[in-house]
PDB file of N, CA and C in Angstrom:
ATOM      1  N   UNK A   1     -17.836  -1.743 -27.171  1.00  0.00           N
ATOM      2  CA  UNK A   1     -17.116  -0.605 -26.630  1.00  0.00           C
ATOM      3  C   UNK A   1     -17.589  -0.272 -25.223  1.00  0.00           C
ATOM      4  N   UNK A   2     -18.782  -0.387 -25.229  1.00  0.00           N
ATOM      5  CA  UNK A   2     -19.563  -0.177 -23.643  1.00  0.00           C
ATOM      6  C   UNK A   2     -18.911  -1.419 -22.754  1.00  0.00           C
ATOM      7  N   UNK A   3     -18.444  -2.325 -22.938  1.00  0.00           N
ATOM      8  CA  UNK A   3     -18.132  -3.362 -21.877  1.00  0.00           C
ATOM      9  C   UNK A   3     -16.920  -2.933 -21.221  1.00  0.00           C
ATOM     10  N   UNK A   4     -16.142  -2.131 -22.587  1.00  0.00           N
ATOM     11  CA  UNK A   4     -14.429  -2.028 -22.119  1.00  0.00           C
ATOM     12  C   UNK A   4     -14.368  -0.582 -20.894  1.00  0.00           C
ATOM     13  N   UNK A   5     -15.638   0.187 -21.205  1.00  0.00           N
ATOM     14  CA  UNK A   5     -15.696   0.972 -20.389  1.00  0.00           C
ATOM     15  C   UNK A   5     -16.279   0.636 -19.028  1.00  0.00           C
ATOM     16  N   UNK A   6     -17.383  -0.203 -19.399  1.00  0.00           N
ATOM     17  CA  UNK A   6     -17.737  -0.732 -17.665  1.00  0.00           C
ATOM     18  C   UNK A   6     -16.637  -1.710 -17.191  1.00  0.00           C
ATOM     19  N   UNK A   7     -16.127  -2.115 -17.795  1.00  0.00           N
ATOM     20  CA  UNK A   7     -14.706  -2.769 -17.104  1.00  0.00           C
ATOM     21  C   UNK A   7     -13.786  -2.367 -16.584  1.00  0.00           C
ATOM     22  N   UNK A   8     -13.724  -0.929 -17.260  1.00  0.00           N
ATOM     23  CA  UNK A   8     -12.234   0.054 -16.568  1.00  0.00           C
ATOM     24  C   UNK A   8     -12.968   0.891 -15.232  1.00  0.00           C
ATOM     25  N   UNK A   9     -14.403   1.054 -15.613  1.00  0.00           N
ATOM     26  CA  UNK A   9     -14.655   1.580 -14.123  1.00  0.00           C
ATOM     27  C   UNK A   9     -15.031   1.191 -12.575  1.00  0.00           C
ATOM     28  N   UNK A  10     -15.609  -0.553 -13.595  1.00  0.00           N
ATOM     29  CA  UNK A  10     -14.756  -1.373 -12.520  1.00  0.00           C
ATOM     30  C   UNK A  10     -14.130  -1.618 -11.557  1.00  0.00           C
ATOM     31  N   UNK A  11     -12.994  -2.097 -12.261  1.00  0.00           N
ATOM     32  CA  UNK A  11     -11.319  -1.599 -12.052  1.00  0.00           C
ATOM     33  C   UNK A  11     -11.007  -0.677 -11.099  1.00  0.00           C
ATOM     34  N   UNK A  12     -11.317   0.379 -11.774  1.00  0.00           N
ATOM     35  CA  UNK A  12     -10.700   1.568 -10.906  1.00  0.00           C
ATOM     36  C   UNK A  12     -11.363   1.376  -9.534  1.00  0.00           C
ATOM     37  N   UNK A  13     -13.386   0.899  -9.476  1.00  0.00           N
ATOM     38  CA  UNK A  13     -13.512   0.963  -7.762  1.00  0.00           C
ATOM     39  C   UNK A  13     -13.375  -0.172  -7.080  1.00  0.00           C
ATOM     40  N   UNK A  14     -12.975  -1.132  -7.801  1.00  0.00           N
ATOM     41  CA  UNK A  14     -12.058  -2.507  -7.111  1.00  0.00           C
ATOM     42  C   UNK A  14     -10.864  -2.028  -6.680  1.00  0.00           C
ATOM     43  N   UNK A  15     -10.166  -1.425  -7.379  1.00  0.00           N
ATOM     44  CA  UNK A  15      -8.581  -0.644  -7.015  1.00  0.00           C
ATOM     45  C   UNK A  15      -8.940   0.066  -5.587  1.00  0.00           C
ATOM     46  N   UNK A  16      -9.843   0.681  -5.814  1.00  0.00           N
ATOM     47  CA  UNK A  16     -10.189   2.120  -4.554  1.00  0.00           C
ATOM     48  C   UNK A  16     -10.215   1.340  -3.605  1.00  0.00           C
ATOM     49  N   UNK A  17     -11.252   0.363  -3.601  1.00  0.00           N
ATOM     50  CA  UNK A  17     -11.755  -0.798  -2.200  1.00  0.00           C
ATOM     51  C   UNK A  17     -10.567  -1.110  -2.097  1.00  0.00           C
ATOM     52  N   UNK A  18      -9.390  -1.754  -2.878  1.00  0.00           N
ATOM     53  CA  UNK A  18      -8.448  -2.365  -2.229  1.00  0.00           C
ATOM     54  C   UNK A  18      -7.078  -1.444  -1.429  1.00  0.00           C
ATOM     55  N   UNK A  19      -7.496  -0.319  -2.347  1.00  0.00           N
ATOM     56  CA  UNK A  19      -6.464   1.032  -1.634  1.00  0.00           C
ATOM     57  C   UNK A  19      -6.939   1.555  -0.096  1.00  0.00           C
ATOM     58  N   UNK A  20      -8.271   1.447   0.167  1.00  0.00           N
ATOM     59  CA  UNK A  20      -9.052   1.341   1.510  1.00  0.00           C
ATOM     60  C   UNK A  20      -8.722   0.173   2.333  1.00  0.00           C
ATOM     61  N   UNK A  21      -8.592  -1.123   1.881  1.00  0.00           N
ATOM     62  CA  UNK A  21      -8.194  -2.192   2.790  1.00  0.00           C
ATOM     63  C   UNK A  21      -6.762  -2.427   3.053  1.00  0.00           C
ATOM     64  N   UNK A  22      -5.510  -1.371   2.113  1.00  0.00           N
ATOM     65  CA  UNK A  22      -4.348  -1.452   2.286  1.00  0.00           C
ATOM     66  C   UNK A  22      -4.050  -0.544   3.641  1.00  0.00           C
ATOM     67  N   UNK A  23      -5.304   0.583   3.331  1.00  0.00           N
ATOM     68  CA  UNK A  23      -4.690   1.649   4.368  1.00  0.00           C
ATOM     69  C   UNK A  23      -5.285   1.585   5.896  1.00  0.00           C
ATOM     70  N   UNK A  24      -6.577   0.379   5.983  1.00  0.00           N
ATOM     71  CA  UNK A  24      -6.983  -0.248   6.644  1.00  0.00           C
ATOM     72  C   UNK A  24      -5.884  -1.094   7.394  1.00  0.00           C
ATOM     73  N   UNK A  25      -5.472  -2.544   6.892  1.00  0.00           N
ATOM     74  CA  UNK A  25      -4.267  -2.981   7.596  1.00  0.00           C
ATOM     75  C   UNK A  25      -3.247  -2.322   7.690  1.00  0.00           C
ATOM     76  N   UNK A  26      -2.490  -1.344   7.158  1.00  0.00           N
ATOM     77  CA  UNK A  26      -1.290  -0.433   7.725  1.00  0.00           C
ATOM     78  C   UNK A  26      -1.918   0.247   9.262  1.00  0.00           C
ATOM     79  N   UNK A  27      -2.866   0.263   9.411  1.00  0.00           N
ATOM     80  CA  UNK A  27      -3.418   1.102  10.698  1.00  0.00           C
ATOM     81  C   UNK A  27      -3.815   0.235  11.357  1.00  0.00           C
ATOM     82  N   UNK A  28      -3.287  -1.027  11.084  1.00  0.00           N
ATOM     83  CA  UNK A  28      -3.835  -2.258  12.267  1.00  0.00           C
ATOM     84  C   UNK A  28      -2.372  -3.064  12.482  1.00  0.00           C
ATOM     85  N   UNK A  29      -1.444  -2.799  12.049  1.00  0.00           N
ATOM     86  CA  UNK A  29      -0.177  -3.933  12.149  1.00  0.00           C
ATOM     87  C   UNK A  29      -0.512  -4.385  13.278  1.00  0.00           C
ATOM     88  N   UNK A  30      -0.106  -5.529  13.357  1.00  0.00           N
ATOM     89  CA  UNK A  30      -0.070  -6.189  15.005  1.00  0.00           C
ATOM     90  C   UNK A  30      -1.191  -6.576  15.790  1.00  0.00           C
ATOM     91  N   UNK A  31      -2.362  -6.420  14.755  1.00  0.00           N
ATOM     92  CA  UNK A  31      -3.999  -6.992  15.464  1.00  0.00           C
ATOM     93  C   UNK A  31      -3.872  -8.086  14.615  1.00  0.00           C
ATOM     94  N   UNK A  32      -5.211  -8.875  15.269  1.00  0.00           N
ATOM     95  CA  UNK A  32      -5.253 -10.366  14.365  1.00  0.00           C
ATOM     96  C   UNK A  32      -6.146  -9.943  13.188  1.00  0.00           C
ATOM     97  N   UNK A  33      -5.861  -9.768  12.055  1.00  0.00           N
ATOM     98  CA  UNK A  33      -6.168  -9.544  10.857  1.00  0.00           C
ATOM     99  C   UNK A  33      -6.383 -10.896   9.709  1.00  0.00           C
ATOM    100  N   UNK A  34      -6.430 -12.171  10.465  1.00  0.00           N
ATOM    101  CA  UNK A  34      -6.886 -13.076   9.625  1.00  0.00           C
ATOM    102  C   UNK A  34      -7.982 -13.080   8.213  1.00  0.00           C
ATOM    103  N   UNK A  35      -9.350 -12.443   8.708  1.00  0.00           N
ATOM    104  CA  UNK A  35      -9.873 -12.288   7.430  1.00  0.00           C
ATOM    105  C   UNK A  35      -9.607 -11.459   6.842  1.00  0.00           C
ATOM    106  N   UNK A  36      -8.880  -9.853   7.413  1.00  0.00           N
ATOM    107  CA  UNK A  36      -8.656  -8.834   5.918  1.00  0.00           C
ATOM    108  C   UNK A  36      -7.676  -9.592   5.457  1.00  0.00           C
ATOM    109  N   UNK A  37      -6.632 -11.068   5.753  1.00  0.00           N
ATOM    110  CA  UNK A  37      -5.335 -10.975   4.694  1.00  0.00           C
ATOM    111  C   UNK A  37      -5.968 -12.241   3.741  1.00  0.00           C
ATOM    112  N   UNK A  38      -7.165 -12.762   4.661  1.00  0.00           N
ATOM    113  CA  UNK A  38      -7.763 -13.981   3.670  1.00  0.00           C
ATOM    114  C   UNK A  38      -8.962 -13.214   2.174  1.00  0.00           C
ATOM    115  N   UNK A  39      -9.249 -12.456   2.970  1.00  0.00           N
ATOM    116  CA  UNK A  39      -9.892 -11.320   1.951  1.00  0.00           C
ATOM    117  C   UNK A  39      -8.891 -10.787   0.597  1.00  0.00           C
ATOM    118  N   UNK A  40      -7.934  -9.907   1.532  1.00  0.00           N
ATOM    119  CA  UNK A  40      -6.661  -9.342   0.356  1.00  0.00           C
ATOM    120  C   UNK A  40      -6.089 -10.861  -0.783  1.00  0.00           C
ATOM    121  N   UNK A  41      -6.010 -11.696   0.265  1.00  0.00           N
ATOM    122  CA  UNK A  41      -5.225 -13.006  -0.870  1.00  0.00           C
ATOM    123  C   UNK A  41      -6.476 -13.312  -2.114  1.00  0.00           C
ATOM    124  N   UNK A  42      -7.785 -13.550  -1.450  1.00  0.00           N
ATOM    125  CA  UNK A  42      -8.213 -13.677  -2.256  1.00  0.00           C
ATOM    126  C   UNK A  42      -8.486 -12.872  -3.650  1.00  0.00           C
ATOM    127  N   UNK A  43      -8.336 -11.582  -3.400  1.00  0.00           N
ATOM    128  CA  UNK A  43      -8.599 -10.634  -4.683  1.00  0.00           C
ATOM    129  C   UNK A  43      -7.392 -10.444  -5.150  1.00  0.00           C
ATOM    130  N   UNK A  44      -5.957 -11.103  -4.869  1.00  0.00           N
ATOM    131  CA  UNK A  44      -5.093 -11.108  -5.293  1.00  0.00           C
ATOM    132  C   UNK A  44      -4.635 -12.234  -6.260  1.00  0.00           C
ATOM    133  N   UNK A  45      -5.604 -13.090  -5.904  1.00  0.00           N
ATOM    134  CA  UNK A  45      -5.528 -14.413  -6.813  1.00  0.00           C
ATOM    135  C   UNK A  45      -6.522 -13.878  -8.225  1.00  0.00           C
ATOM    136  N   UNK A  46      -7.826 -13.121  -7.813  1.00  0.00           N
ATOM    137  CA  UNK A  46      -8.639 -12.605  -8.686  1.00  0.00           C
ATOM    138  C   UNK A  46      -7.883 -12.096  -9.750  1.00  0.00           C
ATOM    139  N   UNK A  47      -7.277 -10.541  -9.182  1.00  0.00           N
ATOM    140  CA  UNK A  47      -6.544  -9.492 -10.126  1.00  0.00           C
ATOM    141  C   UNK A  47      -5.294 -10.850 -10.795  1.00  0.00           C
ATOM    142  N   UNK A  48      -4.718 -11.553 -10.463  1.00  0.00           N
ATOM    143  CA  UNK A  48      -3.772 -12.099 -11.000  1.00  0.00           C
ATOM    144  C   UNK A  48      -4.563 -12.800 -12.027  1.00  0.00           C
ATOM    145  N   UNK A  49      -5.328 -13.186 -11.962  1.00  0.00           N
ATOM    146  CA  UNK A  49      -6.103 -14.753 -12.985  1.00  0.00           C
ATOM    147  C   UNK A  49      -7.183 -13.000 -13.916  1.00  0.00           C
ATOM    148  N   UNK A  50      -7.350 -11.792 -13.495  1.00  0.00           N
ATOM    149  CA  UNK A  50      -8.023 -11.137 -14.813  1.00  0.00           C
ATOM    150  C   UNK A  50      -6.585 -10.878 -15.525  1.00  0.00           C
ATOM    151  N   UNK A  51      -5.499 -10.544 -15.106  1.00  0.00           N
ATOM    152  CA  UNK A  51      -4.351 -10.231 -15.819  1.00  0.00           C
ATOM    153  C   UNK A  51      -4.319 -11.018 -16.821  1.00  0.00           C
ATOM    154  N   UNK A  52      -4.343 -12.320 -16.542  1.00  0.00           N
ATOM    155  CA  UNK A  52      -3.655 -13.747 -17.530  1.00  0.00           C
ATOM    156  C   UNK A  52      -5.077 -13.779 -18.325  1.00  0.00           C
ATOM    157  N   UNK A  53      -6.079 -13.821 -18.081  1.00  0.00           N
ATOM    158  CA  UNK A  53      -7.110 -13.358 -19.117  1.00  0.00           C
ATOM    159  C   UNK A  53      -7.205 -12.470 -20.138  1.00  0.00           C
ATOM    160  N   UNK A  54      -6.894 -11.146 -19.927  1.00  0.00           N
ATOM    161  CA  UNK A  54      -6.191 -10.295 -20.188  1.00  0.00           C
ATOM    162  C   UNK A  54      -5.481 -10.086 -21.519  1.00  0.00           C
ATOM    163  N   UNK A  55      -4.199 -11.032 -21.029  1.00  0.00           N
ATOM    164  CA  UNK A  55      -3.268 -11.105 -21.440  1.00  0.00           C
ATOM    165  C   UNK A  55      -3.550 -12.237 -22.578  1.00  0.00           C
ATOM    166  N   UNK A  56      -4.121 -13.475 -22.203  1.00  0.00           N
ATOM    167  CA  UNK A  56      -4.690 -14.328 -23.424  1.00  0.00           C
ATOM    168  C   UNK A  56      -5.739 -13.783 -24.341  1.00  0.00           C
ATOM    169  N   UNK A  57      -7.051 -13.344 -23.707  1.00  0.00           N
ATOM    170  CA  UNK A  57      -7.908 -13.417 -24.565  1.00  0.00           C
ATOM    171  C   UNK A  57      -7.702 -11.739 -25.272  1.00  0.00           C
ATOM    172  N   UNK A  58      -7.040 -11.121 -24.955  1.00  0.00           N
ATOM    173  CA  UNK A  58      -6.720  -9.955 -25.337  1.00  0.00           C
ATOM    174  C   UNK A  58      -7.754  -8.515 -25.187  1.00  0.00           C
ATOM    175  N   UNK A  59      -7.703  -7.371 -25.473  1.00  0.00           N
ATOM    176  CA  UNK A  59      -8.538  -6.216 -24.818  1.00  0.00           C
ATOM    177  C   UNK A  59      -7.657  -5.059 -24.186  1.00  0.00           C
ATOM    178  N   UNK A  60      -8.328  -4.194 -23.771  1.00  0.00           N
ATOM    179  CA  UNK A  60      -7.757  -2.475 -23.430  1.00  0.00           C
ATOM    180  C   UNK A  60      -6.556  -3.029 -22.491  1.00  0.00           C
ATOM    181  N   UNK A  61      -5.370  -2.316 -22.461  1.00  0.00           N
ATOM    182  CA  UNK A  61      -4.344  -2.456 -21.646  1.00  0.00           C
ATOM    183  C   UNK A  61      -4.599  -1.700 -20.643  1.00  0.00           C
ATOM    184  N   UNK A  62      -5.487  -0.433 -20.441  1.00  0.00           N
ATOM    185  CA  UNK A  62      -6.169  -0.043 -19.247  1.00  0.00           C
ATOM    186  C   UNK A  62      -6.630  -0.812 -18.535  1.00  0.00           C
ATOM    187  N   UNK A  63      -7.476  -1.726 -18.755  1.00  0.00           N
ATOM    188  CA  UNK A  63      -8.370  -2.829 -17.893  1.00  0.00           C
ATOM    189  C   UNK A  63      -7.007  -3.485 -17.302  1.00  0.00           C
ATOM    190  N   UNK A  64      -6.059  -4.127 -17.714  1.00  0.00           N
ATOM    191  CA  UNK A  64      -4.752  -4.749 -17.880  1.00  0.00           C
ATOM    192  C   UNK A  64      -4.079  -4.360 -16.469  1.00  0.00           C
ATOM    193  N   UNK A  65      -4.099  -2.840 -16.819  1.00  0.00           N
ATOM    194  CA  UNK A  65      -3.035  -2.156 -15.676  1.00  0.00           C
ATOM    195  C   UNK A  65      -3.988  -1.941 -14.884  1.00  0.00           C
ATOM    196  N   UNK A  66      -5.325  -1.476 -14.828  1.00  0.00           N
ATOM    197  CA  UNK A  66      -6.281  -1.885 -13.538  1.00  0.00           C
ATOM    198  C   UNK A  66      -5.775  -3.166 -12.656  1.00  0.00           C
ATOM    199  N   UNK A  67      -5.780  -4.412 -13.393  1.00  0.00           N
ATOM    200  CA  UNK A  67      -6.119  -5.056 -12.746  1.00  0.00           C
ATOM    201  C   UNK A  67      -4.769  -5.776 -12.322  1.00  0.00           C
ATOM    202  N   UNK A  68      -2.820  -5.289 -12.824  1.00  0.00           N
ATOM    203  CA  UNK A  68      -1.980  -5.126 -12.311  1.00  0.00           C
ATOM    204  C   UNK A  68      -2.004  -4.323 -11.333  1.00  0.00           C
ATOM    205  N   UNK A  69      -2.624  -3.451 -11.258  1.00  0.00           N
ATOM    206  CA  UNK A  69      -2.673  -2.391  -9.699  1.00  0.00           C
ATOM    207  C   UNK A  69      -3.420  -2.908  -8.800  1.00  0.00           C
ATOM    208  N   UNK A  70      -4.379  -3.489  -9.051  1.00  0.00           N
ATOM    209  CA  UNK A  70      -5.128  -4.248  -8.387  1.00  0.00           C
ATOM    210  C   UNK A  70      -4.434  -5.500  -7.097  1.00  0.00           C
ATOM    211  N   UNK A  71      -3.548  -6.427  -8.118  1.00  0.00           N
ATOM    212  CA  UNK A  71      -2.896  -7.392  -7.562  1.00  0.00           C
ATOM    213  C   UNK A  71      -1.765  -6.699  -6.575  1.00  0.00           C
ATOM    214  N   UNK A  72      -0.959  -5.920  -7.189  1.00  0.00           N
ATOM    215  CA  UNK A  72      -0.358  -4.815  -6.587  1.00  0.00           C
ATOM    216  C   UNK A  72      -0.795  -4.548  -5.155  1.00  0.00           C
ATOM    217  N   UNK A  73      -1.917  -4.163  -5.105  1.00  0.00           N
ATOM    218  CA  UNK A  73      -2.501  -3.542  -4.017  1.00  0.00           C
ATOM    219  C   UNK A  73      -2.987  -4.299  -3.255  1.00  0.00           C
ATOM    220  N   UNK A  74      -3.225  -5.598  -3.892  1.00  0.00           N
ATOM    221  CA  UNK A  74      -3.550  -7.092  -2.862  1.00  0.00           C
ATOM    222  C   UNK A  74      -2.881  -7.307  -2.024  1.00  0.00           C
ATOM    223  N   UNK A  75      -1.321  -7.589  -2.664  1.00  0.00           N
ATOM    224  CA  UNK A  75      -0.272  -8.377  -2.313  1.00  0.00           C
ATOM    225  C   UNK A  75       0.201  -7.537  -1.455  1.00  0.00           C
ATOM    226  N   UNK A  76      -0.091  -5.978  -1.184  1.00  0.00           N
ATOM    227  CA  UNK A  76       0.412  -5.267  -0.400  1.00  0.00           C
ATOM    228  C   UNK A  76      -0.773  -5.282   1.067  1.00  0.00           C
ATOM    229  N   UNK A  77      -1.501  -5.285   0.648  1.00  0.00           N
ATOM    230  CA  UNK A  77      -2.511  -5.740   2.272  1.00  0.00           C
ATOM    231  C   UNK A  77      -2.086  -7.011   2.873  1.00  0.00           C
ATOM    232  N   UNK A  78      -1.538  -7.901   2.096  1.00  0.00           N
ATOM    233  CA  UNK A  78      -1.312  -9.543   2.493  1.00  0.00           C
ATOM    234  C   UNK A  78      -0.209  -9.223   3.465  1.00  0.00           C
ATOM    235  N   UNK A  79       0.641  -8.539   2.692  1.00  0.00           N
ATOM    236  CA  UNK A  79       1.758  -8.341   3.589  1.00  0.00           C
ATOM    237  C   UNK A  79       1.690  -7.669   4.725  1.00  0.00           C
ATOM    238  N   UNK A  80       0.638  -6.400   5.035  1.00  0.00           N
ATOM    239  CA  UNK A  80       0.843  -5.539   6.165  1.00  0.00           C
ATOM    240  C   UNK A  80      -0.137  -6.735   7.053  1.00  0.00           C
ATOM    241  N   UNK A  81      -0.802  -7.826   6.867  1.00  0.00           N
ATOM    242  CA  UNK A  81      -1.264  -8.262   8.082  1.00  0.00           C
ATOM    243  C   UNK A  81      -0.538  -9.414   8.697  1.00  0.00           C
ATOM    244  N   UNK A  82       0.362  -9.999   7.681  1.00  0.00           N
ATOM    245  CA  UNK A  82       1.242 -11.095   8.246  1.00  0.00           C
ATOM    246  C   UNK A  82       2.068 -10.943   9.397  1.00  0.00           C
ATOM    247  N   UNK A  83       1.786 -11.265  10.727  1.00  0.00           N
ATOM    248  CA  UNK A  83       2.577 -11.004  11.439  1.00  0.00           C
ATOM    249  C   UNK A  83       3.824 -11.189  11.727  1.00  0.00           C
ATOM    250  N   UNK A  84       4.261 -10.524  12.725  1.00  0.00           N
ATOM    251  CA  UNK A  84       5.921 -10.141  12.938  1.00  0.00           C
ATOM    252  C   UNK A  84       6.178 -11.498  13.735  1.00  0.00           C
ATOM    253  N   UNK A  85       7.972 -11.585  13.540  1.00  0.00           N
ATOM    254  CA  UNK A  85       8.242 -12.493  14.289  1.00  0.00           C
ATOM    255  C   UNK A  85       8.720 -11.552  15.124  1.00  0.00           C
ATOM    256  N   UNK A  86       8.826 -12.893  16.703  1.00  0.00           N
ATOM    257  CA  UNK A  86       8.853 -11.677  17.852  1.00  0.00           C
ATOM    258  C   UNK A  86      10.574 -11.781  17.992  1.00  0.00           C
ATOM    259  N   UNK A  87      11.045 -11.101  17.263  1.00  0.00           N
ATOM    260  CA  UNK A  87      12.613 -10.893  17.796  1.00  0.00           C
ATOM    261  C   UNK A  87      13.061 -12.051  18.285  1.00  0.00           C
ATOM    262  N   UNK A  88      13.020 -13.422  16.715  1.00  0.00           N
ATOM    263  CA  UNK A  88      13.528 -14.404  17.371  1.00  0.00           C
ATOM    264  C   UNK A  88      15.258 -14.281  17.326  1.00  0.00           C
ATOM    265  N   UNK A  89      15.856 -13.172  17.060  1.00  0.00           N
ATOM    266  CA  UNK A  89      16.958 -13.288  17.076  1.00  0.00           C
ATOM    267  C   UNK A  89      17.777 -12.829  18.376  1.00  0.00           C
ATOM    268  N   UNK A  90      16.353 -11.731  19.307  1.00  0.00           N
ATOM    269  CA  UNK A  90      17.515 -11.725  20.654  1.00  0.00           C
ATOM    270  C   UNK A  90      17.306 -12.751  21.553  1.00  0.00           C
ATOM    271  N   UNK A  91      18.705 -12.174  22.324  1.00  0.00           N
ATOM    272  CA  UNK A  91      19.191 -13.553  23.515  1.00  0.00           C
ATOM    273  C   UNK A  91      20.055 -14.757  22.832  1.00  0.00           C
ATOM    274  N   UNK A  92      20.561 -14.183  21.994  1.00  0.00           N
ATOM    275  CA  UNK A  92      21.885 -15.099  21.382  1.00  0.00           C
ATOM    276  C   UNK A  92      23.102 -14.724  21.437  1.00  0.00           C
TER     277      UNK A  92
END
């Protein structure tokens, strides 16, 4: 019972760190952000592979949705650092 609880609290400050690095790249669009999106991918591959663990070896659906919010919150830093294309559509 003690594991499922150190797991959800975990969770929750893996979530926090990654809610800090989301709101981190939203306040950087347009800088070179290579390692926060190599950082974000990577804990996005993490939270995805505890899900499917998860989901196989079975356990609290809290930990579960931790670590769906988690990926969540990955995949959303990945995206705010990918840069823009530069308006390849004007001048046509």
């Amino acid at each position: 019972m003690e594991a499922v609880v150190f797991e959800i609290i975990m969770g929750i400050f893996f979530d926090a760190g990654m809610l800090a690095m989301v709101v981190h790249a939203a306040q950087h669009i347009g800088e070179d952000t290579g390692r926060v999106r190599f950082t974000a991918a990577v804990f996005a591959i993490g939270f995805f592979l505890g899900m499917i663990a998860k989901c196989v070896v079975g356990g609290s659906y809290i930990a579960l949705a931790l670590y769906a919010l988690g990926f969540v919150l990955s995949y959303t830093a990945v995206v705010f650092t990918v840069p823009e294309k530069e308006h390849a559509y004007e001048g046509r």
